[in-house]
Protein backbone atom coordinates (compact mmCIF):
# COMPACT_ATOMS: atom_id res chain seq x y z
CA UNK A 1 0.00 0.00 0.00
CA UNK A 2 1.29 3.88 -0.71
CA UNK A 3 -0.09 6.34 1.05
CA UNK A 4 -0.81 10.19 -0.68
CA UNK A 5 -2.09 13.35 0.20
CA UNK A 6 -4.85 12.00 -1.63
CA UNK A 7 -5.11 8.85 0.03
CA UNK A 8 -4.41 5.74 0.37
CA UNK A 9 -3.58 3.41 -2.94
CA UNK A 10 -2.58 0.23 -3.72
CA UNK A 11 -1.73 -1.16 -7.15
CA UNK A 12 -1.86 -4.95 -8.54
CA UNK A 13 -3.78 -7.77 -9.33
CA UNK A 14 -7.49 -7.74 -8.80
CA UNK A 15 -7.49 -9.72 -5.68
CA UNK A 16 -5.29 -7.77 -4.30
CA UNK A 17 -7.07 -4.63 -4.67
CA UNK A 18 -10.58 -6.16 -3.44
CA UNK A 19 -7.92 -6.83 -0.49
CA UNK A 20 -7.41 -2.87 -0.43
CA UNK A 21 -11.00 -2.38 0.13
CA UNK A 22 -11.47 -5.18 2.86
CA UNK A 23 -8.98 -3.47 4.43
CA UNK A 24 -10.27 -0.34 4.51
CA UNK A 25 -13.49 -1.41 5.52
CA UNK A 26 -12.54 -3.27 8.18
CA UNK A 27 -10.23 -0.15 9.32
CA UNK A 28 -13.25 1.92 9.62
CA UNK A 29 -15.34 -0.56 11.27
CA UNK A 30 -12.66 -0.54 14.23
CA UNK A 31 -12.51 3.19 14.22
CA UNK A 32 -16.41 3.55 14.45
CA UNK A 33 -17.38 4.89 11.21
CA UNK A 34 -20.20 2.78 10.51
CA UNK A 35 -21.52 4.03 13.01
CA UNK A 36 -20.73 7.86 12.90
CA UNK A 37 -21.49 7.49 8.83
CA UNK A 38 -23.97 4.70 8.77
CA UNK A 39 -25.79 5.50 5.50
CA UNK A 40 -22.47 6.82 3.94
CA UNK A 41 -20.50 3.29 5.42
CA UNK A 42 -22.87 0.93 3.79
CA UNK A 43 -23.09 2.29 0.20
CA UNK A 44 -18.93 2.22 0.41
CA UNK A 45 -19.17 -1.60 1.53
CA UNK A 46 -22.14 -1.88 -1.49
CA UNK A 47 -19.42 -0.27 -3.92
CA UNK A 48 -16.48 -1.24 -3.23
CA UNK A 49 -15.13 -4.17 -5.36
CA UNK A 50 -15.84 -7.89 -4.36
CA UNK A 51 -13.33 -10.96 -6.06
CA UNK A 52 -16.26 -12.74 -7.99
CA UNK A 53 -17.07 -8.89 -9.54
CA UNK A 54 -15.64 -7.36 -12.68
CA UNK A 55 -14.90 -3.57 -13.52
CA UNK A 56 -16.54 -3.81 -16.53
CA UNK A 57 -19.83 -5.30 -15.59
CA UNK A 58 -20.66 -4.97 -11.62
CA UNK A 59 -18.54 -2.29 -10.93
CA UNK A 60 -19.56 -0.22 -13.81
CA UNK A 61 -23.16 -0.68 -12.85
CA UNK A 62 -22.41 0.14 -9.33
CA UNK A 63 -20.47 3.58 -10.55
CA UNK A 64 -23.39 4.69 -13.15
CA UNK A 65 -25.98 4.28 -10.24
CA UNK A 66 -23.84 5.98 -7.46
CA UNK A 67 -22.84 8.60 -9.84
CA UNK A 68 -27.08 9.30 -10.77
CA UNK A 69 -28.10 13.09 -10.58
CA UNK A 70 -28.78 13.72 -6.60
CA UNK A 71 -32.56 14.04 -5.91
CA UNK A 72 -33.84 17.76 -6.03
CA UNK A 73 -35.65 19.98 -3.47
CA UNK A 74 -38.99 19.42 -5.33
CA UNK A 75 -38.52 15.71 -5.56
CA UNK A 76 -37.61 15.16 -1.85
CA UNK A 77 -40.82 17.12 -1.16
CA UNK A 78 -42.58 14.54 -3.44
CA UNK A 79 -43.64 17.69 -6.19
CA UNK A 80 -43.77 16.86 -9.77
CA UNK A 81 -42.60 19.67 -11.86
CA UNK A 82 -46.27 20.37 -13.24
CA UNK A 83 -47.92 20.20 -9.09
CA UNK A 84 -44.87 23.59 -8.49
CA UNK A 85 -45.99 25.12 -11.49
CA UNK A 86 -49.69 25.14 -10.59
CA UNK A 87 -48.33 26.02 -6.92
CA UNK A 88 -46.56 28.95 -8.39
CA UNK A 89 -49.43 30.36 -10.69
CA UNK A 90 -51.73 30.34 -7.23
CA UNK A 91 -49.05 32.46 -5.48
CA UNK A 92 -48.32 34.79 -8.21
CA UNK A 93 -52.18 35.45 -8.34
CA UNK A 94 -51.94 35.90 -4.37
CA UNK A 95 -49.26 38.52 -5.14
CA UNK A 96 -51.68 40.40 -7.24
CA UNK A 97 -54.36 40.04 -5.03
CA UNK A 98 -51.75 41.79 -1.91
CA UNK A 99 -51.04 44.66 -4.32
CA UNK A 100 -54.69 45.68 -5.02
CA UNK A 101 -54.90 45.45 -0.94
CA UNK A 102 -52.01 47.83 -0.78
CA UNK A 103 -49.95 45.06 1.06
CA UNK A 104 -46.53 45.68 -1.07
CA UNK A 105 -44.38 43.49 1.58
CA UNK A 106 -46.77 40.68 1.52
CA UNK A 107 -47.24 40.97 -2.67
CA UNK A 108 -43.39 40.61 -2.91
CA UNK A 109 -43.09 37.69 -0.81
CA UNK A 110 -45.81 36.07 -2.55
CA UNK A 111 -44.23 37.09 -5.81
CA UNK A 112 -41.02 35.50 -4.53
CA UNK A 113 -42.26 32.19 -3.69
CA UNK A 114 -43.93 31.86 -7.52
CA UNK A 115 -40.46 32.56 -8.47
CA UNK A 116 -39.19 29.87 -6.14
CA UNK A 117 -41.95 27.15 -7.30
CA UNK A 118 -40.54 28.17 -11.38
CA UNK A 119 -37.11 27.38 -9.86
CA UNK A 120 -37.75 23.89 -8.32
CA UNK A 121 -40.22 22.80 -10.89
CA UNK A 122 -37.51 23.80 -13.70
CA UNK A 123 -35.06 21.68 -11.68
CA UNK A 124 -37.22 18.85 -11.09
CA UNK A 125 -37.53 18.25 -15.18
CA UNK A 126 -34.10 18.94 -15.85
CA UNK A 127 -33.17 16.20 -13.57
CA UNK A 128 -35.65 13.77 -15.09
CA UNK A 129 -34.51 14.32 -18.08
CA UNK A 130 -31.06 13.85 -17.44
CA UNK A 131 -31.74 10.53 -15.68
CA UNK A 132 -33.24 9.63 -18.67
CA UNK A 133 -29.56 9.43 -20.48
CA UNK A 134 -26.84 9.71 -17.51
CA UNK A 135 -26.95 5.83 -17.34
CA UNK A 136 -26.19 4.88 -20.66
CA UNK A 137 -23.57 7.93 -21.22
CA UNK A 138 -21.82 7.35 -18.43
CA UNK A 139 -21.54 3.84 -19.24
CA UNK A 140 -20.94 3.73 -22.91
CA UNK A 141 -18.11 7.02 -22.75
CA UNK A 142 -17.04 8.35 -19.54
CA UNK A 143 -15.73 4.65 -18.21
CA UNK A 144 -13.89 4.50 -21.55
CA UNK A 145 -11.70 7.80 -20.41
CA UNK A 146 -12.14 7.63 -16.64
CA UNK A 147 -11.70 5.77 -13.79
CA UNK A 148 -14.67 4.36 -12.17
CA UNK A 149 -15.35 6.23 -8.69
CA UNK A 150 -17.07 6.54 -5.82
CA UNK A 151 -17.78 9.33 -3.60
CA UNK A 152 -19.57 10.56 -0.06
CA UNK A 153 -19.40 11.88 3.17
CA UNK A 154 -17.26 9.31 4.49
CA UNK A 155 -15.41 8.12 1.17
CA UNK A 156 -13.62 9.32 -1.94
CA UNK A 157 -12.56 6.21 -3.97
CA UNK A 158 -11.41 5.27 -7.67
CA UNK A 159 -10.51 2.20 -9.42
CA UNK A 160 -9.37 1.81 -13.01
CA UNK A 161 -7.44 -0.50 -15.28
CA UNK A 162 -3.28 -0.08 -15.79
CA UNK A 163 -1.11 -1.04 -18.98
CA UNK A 164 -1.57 -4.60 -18.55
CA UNK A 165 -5.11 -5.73 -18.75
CA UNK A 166 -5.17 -7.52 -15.33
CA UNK A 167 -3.50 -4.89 -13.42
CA UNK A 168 -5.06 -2.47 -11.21
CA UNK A 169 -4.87 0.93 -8.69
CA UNK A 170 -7.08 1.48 -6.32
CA UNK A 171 -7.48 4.88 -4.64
CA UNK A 172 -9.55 5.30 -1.33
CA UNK A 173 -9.37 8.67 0.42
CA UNK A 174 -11.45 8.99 3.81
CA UNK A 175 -13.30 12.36 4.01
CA UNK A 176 -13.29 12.63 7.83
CA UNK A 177 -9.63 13.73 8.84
CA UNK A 178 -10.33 12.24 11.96
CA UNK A 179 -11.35 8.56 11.10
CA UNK A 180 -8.86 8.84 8.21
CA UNK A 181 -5.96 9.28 10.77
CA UNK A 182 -7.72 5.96 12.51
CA UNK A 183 -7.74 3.83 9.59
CA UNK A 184 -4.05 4.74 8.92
CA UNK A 185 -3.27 3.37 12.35
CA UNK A 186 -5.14 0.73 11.54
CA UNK A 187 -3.90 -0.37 8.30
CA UNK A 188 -0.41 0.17 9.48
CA UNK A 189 -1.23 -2.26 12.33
CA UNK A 190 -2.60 -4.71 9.52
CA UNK A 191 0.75 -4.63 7.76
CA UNK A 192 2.94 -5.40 10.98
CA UNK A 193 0.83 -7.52 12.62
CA UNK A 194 -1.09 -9.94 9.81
CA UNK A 195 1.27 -12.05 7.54
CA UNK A 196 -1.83 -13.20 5.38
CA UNK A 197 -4.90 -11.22 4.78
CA UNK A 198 -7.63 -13.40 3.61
CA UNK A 199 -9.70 -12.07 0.62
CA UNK A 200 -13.61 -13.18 1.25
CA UNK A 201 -13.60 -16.04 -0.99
CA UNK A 202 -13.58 -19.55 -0.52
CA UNK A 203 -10.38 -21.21 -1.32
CA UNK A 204 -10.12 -23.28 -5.06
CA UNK A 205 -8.95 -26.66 -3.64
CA UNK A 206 -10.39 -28.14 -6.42
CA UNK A 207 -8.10 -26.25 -8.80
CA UNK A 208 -5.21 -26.71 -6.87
CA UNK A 209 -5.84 -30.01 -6.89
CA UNK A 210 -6.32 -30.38 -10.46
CA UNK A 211 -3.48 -28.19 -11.49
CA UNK A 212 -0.99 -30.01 -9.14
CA UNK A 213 -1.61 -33.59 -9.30
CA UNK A 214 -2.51 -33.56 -5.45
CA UNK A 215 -5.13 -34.12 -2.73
CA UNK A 216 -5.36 -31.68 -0.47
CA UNK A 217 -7.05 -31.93 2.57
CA UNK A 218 -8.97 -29.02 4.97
CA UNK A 219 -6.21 -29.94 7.59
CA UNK A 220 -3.35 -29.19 5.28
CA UNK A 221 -5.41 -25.88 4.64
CA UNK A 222 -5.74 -24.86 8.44
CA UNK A 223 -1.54 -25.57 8.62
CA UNK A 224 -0.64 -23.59 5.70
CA UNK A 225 -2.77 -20.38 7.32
CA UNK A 226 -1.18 -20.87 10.59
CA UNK A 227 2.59 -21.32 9.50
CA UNK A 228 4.23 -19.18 7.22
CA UNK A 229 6.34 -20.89 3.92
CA UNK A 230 10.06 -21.61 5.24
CA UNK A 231 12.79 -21.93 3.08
CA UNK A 232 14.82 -25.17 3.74
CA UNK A 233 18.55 -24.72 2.63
């Protein structure tokens, strides 16, 4: 691992950057985060790379989606863009109706909130309409020239592909100074104190076995993980 300004990277083969993330997310899980950032913590762990994914399928999908327009004021208020028109005709009429009653305060406030209804209601259809095409667009060209990301609250993260088709870098930068000084204690830790990080897979003994020839058994397994490889002169 290599640690930047802008965070903390690791480069190689694919399992070992699904080993980046695991790492990660484990490091913030012992500092806390998931619960300081719960939301934020559990679309990283939905994100992040997995071994049986692959960048151009899963994690593609997984970018487009997280990357969608953010929902507007009008649509988080559950308004369509024709109900804040209509709202904002009624309180433009209201503004008239102030002004005839001599009530120039309350005609300009009314006459500001039409404005503000024209606002959200224009924002509400722009962001339909750009839904409408983001997926496919971002999909189609933007992976082709950038790196697929990921970004919130609690995490800034890319991935993309390197020269050789099965090499990779991995990028994860931890928004909260705080918990990012905790997970660099933490992964430092990992490094010192873990020989052999295990990627969340189950092991191939069946390839093994066909590749070498051999049987190998769950004991032989449970030795290999608890004694490192020695060198015999």
């Amino acid at each position: 691992m290599e640690e930047r300004i802008s965070g903390f990277v690791d480069r190689g083969s694919w399992e070992d950057v699904v080993e980046h993330g695991e790492r990660i997310t484990q490091a913030l899980r012992e500092a806390g985060a998931h619960e300081a950032y719960p939301d934020a913590f559990e679309e990283w762990t939905e994100w992040r790379p997995k071994v049986h994914e692959h960048i151009d399928t899963h994690v593609s999908e997984k970018t487009a989606e997280q990357a969608s327009v953010t929902t507007g004021e009008g649509e988080k208020a559950g308004k369509t863009a024709d109900e804040d028109l209509q709202t904002a005709g009624e309180r433009l009429s209201e503004s008239y109706e102030r002004l005839e009653d001599e009530d120039t305060e309350g005609a300009v406030e009314k006459w500001q909130d039409s404005l503000d209804y024209v606002a959200r209601a224009a924002d509400t259809a722009s962001r339909k309409a750009l839904r409408k095409v983001e997926d496919t667009v971002y999909r189609k060209v933007m992976t082709q020239v950038a790196p697929y990301y990921f970004d919130n609250d609690l995490i800034s993260a890319n991935i993309q592909r390197v020269r050789s088709q099965e090499e990779f870098v991995f990028e994860v930068n931890v928004n909260d100074e705080e918990y990012k000084e905790a997970v660099k204690e933490h992964l430092h830790s990992y490094e010192e104190d873990i020989d052999r990080w295990h990627v969340d897979t189950e092991k191939a003994i069946e390839t093994v076995e066909a590749a070498e020839g051999a049987e190998i058994s769950e004991e032989s397994i449970e030795q290999d993980d608890a004694n490192p490889k020695s060198t015999q002169n």
